[in-house]
N, C-alpha and C. Protein backbone atom coordinates (compact mmCIF):
# COMPACT_ATOMS: atom_id res chain seq x y z
N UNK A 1 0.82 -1.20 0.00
CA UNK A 1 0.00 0.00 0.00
C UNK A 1 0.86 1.26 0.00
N UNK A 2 2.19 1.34 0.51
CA UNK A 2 2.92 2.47 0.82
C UNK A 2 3.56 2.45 -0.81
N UNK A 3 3.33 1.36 -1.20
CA UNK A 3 4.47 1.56 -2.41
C UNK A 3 3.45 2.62 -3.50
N UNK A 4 2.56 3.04 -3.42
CA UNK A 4 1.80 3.83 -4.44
C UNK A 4 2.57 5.13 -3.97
N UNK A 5 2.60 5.57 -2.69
CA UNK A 5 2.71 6.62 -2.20
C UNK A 5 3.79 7.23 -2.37
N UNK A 6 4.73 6.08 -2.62
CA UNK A 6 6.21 6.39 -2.95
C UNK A 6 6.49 6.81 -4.26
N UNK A 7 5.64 6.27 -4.81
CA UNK A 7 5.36 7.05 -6.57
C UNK A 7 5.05 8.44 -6.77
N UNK A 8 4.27 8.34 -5.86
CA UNK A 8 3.38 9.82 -5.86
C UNK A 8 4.44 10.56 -5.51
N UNK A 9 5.20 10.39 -4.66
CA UNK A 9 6.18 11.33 -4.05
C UNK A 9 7.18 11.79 -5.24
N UNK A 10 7.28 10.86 -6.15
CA UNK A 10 8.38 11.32 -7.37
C UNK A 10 7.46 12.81 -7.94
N UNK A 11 6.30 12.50 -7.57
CA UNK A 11 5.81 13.61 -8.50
C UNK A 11 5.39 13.08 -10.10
N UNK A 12 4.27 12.68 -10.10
CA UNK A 12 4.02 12.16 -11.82
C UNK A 12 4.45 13.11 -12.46
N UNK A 13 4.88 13.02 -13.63
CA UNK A 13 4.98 13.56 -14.99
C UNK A 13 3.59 14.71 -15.54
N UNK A 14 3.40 15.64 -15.85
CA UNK A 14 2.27 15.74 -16.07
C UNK A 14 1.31 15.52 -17.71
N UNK A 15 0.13 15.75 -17.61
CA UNK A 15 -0.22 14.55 -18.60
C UNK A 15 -0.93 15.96 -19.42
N UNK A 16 -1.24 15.87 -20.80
CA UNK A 16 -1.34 16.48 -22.09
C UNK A 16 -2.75 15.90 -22.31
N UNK A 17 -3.46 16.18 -22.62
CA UNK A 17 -4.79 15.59 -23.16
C UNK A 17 -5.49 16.26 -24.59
N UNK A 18 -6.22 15.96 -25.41
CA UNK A 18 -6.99 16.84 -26.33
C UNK A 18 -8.32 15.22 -26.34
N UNK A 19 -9.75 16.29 -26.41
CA UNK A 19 -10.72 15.58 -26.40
C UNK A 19 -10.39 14.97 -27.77
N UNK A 20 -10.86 13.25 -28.10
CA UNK A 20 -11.06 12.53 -28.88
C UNK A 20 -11.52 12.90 -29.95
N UNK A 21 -10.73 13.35 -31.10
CA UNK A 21 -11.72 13.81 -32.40
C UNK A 21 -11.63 12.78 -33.15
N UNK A 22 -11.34 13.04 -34.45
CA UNK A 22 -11.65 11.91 -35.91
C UNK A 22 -10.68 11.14 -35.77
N UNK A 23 -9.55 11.81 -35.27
CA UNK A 23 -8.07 11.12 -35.26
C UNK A 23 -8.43 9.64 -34.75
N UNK A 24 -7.23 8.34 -35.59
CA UNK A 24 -7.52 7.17 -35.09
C UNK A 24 -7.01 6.72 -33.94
N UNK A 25 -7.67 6.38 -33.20
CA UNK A 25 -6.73 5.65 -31.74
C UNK A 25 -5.19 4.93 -32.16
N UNK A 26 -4.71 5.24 -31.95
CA UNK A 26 -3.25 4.30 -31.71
C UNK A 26 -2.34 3.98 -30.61
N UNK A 27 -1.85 3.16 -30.65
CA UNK A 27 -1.54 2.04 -29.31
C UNK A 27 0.70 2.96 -29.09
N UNK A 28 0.85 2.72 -27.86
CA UNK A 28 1.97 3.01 -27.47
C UNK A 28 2.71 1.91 -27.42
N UNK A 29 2.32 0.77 -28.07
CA UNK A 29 2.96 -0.44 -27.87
C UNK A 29 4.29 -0.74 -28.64
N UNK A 30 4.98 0.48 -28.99
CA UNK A 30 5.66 0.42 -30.41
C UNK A 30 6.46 1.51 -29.72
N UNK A 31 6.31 2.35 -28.67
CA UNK A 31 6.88 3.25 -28.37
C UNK A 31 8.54 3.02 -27.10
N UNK A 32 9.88 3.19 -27.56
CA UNK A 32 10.47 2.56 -27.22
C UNK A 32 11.59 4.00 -26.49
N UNK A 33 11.56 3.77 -25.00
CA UNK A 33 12.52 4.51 -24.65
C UNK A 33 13.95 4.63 -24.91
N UNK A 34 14.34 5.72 -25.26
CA UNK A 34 15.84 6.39 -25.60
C UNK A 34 17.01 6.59 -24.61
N UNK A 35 17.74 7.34 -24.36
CA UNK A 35 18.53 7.61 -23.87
C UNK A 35 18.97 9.00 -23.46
N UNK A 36 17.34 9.32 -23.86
CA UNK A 36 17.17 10.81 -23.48
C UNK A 36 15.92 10.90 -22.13
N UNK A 37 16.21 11.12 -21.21
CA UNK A 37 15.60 11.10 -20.07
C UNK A 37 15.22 12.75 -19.50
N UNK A 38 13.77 12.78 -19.66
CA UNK A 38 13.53 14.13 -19.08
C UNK A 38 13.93 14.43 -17.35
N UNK A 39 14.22 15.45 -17.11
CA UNK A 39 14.51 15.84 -15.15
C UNK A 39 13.23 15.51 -14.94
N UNK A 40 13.77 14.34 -13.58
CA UNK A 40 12.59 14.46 -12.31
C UNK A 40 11.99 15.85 -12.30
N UNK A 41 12.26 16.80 -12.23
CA UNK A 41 11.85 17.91 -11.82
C UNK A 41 11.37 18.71 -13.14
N UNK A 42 10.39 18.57 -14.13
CA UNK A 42 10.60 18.60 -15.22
C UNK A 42 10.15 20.25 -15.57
N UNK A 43 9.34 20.48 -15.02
CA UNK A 43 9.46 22.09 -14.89
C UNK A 43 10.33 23.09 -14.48
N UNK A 44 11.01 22.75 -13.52
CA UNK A 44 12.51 23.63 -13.48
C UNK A 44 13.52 23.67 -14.60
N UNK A 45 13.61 22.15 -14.38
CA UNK A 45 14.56 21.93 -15.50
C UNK A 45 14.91 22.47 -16.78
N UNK A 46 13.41 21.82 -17.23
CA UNK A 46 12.74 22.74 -18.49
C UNK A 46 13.00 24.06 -18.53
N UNK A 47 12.65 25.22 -17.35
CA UNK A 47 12.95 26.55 -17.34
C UNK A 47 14.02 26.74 -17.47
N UNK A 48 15.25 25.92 -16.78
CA UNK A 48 16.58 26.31 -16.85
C UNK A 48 17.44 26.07 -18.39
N UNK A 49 16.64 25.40 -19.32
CA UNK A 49 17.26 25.47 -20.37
C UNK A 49 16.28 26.00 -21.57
N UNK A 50 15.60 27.17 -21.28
CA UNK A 50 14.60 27.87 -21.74
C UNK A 50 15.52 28.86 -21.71
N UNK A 51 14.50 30.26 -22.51
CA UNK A 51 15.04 31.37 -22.38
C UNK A 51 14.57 32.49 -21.36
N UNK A 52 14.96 33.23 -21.35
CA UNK A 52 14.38 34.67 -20.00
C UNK A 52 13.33 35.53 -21.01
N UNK A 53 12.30 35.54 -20.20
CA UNK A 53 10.81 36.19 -20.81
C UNK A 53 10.80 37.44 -19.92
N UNK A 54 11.00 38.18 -20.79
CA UNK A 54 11.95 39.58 -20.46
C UNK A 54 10.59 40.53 -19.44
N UNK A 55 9.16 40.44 -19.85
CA UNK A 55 8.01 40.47 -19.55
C UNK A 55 8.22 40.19 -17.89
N UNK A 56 8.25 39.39 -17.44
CA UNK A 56 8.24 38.47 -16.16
C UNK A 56 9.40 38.73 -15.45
N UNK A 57 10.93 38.24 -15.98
CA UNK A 57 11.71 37.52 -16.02
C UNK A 57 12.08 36.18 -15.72
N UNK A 58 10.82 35.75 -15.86
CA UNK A 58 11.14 33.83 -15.55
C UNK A 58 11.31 33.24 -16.61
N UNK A 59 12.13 32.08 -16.60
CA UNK A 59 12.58 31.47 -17.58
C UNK A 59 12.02 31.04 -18.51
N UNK A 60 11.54 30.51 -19.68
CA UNK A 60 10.71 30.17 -20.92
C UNK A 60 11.24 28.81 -20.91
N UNK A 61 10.19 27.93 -21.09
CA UNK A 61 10.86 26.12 -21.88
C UNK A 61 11.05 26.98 -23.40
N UNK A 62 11.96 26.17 -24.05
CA UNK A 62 12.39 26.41 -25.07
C UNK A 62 10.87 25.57 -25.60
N UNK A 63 10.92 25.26 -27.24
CA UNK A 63 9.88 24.89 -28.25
C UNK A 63 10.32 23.14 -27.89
N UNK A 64 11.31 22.66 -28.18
CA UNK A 64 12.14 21.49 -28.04
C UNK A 64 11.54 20.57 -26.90
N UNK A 65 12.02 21.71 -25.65
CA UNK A 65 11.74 20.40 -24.68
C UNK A 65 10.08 20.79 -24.45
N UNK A 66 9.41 21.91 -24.70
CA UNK A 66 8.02 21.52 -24.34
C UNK A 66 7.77 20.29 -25.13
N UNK A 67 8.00 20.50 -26.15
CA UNK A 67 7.32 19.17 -27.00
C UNK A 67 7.75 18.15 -26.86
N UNK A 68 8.62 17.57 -26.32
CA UNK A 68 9.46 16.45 -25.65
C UNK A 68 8.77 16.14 -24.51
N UNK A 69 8.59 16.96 -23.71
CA UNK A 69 7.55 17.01 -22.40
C UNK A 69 5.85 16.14 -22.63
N UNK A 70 5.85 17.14 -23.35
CA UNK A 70 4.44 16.84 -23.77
C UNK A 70 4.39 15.60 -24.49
N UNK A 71 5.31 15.16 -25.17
CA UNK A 71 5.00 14.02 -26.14
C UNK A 71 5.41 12.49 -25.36
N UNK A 72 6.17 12.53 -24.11
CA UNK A 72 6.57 11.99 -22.84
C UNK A 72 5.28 11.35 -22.31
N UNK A 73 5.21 13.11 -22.00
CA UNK A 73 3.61 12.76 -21.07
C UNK A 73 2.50 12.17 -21.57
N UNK A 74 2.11 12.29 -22.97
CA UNK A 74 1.18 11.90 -23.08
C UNK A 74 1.50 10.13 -23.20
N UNK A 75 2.70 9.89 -24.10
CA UNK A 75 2.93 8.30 -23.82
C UNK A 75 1.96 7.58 -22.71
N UNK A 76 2.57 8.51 -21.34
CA UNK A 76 2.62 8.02 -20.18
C UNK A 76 1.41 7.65 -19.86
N UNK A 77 0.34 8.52 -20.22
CA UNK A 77 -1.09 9.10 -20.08
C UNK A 77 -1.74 7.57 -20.81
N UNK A 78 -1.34 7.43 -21.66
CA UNK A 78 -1.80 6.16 -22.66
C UNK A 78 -1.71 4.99 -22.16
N UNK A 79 -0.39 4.91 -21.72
CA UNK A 79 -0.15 3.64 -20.88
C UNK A 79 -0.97 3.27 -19.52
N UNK A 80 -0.72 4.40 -19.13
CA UNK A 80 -1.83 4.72 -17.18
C UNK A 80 -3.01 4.31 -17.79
N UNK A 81 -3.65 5.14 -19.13
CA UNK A 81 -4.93 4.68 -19.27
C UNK A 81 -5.65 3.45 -19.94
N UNK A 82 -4.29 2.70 -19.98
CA UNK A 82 -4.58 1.14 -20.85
C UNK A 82 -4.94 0.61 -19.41
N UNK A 83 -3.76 0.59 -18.68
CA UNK A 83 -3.68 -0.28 -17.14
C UNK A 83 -5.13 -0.05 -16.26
N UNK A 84 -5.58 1.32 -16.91
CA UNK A 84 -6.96 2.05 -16.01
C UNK A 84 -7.94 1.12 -16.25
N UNK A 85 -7.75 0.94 -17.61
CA UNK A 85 -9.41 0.47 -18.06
C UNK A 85 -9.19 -1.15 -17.90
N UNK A 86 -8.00 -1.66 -17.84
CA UNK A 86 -8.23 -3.07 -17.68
C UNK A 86 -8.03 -3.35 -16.01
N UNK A 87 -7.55 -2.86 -15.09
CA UNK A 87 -7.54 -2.49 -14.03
C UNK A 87 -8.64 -2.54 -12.82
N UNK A 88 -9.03 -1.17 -13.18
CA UNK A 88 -9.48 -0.33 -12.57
C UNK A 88 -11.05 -1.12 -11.89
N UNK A 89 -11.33 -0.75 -10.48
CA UNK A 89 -12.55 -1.84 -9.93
C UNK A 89 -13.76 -0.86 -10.22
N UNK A 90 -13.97 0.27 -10.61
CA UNK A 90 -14.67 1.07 -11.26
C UNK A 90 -15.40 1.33 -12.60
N UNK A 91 -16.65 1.03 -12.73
CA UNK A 91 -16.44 1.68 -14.15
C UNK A 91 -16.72 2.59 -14.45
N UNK A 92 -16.66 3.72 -13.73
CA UNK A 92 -16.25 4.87 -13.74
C UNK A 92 -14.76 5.38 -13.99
N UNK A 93 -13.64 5.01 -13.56
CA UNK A 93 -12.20 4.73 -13.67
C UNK A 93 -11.90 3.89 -15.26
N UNK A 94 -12.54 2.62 -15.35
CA UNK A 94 -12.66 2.33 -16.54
C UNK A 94 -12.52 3.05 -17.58
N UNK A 95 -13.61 4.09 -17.75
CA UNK A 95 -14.12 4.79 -18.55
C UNK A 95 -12.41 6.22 -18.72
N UNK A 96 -13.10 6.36 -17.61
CA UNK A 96 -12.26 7.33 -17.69
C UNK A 96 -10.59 7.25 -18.01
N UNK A 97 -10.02 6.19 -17.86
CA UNK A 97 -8.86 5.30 -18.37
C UNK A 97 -8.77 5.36 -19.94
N UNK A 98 -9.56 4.34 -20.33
CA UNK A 98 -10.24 4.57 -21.82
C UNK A 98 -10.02 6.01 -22.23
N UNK A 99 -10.89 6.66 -21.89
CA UNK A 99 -10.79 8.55 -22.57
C UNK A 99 -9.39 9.38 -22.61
N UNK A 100 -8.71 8.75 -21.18
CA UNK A 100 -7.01 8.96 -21.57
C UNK A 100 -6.61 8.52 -22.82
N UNK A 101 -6.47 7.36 -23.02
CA UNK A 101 -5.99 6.74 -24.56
C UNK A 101 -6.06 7.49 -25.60
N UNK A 102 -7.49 7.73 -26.08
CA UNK A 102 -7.84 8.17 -27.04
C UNK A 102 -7.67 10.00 -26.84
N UNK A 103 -7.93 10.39 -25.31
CA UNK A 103 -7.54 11.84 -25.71
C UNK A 103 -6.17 12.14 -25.64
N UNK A 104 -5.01 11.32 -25.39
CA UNK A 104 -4.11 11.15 -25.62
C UNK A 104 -3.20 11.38 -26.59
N UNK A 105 -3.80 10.12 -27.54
CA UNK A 105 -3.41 9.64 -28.65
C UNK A 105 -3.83 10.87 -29.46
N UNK A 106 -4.64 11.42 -29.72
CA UNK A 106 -5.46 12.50 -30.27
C UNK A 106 -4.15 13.84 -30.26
N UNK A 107 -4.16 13.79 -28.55
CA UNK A 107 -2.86 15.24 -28.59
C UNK A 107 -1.91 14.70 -28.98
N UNK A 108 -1.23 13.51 -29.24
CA UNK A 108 -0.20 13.04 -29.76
C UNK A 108 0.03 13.89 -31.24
N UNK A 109 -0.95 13.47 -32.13
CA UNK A 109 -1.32 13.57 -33.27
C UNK A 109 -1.27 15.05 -33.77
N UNK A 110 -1.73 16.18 -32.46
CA UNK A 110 -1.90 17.70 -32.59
C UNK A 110 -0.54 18.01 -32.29
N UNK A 111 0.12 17.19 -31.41
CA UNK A 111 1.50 18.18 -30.72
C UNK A 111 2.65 18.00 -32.21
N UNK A 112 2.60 16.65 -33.11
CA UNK A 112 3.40 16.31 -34.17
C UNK A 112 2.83 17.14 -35.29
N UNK A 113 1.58 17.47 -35.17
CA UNK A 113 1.25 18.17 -36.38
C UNK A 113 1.52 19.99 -36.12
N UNK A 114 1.80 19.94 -35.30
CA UNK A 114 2.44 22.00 -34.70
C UNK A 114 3.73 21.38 -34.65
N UNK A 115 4.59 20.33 -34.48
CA UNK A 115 6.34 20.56 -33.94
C UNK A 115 6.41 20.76 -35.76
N UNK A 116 5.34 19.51 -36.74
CA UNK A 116 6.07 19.63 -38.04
C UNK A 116 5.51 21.13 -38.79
N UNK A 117 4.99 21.61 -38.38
CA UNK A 117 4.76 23.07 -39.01
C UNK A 117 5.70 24.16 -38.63
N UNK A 118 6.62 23.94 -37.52
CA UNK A 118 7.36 24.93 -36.83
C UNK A 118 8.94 25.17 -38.11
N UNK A 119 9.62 26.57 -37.88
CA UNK A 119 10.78 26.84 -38.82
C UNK A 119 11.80 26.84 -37.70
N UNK A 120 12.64 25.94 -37.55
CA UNK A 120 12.86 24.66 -38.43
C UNK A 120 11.85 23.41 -37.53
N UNK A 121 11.57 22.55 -38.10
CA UNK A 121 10.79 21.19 -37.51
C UNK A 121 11.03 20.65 -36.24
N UNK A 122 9.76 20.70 -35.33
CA UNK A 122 10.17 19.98 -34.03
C UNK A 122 9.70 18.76 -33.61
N UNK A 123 10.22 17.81 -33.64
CA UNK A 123 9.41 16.62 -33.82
C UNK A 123 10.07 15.94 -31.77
N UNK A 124 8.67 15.90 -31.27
CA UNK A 124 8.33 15.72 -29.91
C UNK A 124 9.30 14.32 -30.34
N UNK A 125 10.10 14.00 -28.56
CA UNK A 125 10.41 12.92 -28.18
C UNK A 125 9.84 12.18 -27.27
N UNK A 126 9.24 11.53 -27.37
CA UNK A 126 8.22 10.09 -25.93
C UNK A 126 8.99 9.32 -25.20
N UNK A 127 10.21 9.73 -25.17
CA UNK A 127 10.59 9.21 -24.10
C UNK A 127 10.32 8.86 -22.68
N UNK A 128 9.74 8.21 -21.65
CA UNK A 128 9.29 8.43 -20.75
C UNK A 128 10.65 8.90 -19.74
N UNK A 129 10.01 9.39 -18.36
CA UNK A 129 10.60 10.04 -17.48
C UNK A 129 11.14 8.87 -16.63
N UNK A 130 11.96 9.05 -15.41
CA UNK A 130 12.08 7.76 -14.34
C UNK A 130 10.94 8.05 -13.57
N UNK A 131 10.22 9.19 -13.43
CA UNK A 131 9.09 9.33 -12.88
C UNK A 131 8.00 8.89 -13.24
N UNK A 132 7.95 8.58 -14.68
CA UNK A 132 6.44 7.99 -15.44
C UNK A 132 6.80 6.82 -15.81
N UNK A 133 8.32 6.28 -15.42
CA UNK A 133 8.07 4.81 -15.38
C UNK A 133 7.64 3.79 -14.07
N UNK A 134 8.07 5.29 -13.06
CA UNK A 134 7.82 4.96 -11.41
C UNK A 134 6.33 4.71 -11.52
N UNK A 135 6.11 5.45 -12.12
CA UNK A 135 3.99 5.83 -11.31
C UNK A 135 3.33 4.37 -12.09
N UNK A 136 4.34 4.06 -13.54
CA UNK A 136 3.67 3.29 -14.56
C UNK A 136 3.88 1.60 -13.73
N UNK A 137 4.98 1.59 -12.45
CA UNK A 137 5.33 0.46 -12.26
C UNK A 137 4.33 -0.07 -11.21
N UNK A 138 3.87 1.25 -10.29
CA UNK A 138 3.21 1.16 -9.34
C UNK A 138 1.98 0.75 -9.28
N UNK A 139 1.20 1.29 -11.07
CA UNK A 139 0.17 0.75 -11.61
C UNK A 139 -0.13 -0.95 -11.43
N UNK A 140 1.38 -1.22 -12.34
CA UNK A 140 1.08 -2.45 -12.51
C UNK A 140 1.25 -3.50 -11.51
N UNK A 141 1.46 -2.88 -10.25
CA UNK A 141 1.97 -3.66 -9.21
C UNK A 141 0.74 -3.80 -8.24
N UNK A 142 -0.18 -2.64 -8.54
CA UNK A 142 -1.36 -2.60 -7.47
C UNK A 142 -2.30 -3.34 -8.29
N UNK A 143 -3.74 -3.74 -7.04
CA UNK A 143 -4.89 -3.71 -7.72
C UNK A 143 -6.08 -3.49 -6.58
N UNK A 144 -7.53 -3.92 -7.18
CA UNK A 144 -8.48 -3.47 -6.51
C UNK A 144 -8.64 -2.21 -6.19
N UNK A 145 -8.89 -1.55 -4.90
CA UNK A 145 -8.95 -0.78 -4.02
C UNK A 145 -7.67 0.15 -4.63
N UNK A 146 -6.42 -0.35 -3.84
CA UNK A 146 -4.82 0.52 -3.81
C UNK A 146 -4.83 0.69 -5.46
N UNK A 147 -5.29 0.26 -6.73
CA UNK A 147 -4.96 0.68 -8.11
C UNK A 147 -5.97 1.93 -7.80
N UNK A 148 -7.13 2.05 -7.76
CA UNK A 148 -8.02 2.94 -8.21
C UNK A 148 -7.32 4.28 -7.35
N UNK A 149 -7.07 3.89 -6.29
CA UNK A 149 -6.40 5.42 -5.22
C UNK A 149 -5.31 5.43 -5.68
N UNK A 150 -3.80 4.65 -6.10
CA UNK A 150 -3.19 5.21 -6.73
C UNK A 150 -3.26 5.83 -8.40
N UNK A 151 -4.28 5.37 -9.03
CA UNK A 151 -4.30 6.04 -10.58
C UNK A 151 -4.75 7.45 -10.01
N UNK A 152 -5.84 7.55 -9.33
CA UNK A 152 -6.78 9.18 -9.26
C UNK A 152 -5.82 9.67 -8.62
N UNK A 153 -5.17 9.23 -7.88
CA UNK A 153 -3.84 10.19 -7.11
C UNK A 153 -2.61 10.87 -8.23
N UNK A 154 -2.51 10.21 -9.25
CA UNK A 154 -1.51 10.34 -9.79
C UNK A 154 -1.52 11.25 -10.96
N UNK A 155 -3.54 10.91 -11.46
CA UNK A 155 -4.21 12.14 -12.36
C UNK A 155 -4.35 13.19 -12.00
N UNK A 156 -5.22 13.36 -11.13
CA UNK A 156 -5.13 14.91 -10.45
C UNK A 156 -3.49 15.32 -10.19
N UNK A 157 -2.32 14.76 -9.65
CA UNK A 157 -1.35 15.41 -9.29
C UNK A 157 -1.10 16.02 -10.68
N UNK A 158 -0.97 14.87 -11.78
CA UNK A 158 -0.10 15.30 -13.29
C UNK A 158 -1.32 16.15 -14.16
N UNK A 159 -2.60 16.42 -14.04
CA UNK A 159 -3.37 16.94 -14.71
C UNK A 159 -2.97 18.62 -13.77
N UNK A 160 -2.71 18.60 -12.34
CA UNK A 160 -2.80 20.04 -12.32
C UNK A 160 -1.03 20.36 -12.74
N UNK A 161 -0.32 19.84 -12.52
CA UNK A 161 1.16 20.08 -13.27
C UNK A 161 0.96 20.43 -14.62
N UNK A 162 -0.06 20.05 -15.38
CA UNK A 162 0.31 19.87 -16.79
C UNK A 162 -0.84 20.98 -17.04
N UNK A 163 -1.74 21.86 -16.09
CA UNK A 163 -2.28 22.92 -16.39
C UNK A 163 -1.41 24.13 -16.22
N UNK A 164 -0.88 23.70 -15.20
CA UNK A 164 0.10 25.53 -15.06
C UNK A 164 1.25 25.16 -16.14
N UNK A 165 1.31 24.14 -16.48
CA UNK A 165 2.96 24.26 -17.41
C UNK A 165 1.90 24.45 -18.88
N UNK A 166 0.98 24.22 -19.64
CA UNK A 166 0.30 24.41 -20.81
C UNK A 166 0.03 26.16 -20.87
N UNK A 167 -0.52 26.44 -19.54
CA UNK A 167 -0.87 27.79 -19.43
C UNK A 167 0.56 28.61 -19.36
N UNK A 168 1.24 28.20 -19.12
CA UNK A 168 2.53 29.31 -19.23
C UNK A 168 3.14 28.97 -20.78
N UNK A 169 3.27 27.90 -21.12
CA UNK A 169 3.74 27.66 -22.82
C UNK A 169 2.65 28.65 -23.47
N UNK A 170 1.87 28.49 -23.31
CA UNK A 170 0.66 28.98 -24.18
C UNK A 170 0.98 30.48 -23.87
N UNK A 171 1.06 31.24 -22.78
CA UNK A 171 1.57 32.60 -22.50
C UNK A 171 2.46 33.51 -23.09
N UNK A 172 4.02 32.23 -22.55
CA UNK A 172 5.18 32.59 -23.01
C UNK A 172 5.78 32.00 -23.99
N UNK A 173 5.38 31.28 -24.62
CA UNK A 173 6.44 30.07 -25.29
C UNK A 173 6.92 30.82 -26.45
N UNK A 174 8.41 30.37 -26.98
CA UNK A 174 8.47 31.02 -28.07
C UNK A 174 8.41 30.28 -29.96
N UNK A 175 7.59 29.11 -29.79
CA UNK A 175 7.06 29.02 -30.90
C UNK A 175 5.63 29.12 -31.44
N UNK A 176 5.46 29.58 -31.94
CA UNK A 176 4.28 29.83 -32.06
C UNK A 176 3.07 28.51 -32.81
N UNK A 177 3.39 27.88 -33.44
CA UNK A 177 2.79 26.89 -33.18
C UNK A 177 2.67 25.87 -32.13
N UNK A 178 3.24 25.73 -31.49
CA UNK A 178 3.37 24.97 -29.74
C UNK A 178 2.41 25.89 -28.94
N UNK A 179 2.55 27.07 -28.88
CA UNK A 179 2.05 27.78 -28.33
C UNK A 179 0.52 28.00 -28.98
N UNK A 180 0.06 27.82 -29.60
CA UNK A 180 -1.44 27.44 -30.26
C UNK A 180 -1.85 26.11 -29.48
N UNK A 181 -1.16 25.36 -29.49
CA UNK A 181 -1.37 23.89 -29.54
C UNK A 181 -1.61 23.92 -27.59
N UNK A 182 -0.44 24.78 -26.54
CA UNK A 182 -0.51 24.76 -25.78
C UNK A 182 -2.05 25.39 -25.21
N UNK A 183 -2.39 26.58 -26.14
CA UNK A 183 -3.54 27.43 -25.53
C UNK A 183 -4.58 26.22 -26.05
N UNK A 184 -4.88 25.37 -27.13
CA UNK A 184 -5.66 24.85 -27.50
C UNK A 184 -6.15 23.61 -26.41
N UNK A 185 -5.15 22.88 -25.89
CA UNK A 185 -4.84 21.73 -24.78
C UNK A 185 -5.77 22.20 -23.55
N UNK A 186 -5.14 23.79 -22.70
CA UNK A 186 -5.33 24.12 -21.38
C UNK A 186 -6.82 24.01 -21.22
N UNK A 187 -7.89 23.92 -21.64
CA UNK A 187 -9.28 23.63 -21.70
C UNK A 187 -9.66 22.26 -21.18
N UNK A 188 -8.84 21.40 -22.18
CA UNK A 188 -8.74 20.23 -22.01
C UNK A 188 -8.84 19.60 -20.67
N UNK A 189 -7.16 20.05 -20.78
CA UNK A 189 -6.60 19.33 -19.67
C UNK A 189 -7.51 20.08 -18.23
N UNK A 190 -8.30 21.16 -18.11
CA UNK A 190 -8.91 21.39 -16.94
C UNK A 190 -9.93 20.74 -17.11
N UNK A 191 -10.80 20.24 -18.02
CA UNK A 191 -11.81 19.42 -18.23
C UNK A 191 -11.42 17.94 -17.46
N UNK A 192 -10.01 17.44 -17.69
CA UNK A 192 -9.65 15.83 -17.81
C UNK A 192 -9.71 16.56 -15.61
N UNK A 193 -8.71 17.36 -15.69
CA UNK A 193 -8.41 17.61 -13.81
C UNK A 193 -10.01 17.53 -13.50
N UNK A 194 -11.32 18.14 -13.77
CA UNK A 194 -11.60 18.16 -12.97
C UNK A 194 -12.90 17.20 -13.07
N UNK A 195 -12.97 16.22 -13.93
CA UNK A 195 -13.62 14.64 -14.29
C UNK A 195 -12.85 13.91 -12.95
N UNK A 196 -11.89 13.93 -13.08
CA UNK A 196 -10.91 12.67 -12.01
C UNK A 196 -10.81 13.06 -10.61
N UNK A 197 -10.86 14.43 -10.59
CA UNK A 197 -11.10 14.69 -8.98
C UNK A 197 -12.97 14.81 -8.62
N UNK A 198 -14.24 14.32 -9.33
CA UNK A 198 -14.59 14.12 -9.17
C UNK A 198 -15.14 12.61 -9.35
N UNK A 199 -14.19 12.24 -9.17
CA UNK A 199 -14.12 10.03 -9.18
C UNK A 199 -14.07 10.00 -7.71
């Protein structure tokens, strides 16, 4: 039971969503980690190799690693929400597992179609984090009861991470297609936060 908690403590990754449109579902089963590992701490980090937003003066994610971030997270999001729906003692959780996938897979599809419109091309890396392989291990290690409290624990943490980091890309970012894509998401993703904190 403590071992969920110890996940949580890494801090999930935070998760990217776009509601399910025409786009076809596709599976992460093909998706193979690199040797590029985002920081535990992926919002600092991120800032520290961003630029200074002269406005503020806080640091900017560069175009690069947002979309690396984002294309991470949503992996992650896909996977959590495969384990959800086959999992999960809910079918409410079910469901809502399921709707990860596909709204997932969906922003997958939006974040590659803004990196390949950008001058010069940014094509997101999915690498997962040691943190979204932590939360992803913890999944598969729980069940009943301890799965359903660790998945909703781990959504709400990475759905409100992944609202203040969309809302500041979308603010500050300096590409401008990412930054469409970011303002387009932040809806979303407050829609997905506040479905799961009412589970």
């Amino acid at each position: 039971m403590n071992r969920y908690f110890f996940a949580l403590g890494l801090g999930p990754a935070f998760a990217l969503g776009a509601c399910g449109g025409s786009e076809p579902v596709t599976t992460v089963d093909n998706i193979v980690a690199t040797d590029t590992i985002i920081p535990e701490n992926s919002i600092d980090a991120n800032a520290a190799t961003g630029t200074l937003n002269e406005a503020s003066g806080a640091a900017v994610m560069t175009g690069q690693t947002f979309a690396d971030t984002a294309g991470a997270s949503d992996a992650y999001e896909v996977a959590a929400g495969k384990l959800a729906a086959q999992k999960a003692s809910t079918r409410a959780l079910k469901d809502f597992g399921g709707m990860m996938v596909t709204a997932h897979t969906g922003s997958t599809a939006k974040l590659k179609a803004a990196g390949a419109k950008a001058a010069p091309a940014i094509v997101p890396n999915a690498a997962l984090s040691t943190e979204q392989e932590a939360n992803l291990a913890t999944l598969r290690d729980t069940t009943g009861a301890d799965f359903d409290t660790a998945y909703k624990a781990q959504q709400v943490v990475a759905h409100e991470k992944t609202l203040a980091v969309v809302q500041d890309y979308a603010k500050n970012g300096t590409v401008p297609q990412l930054k469409v894509f970011a303002a387009e998401i932040a809806p979303v993703v407050q829609q997905h936060l506040d479905k799961i904190r009412g589970l």
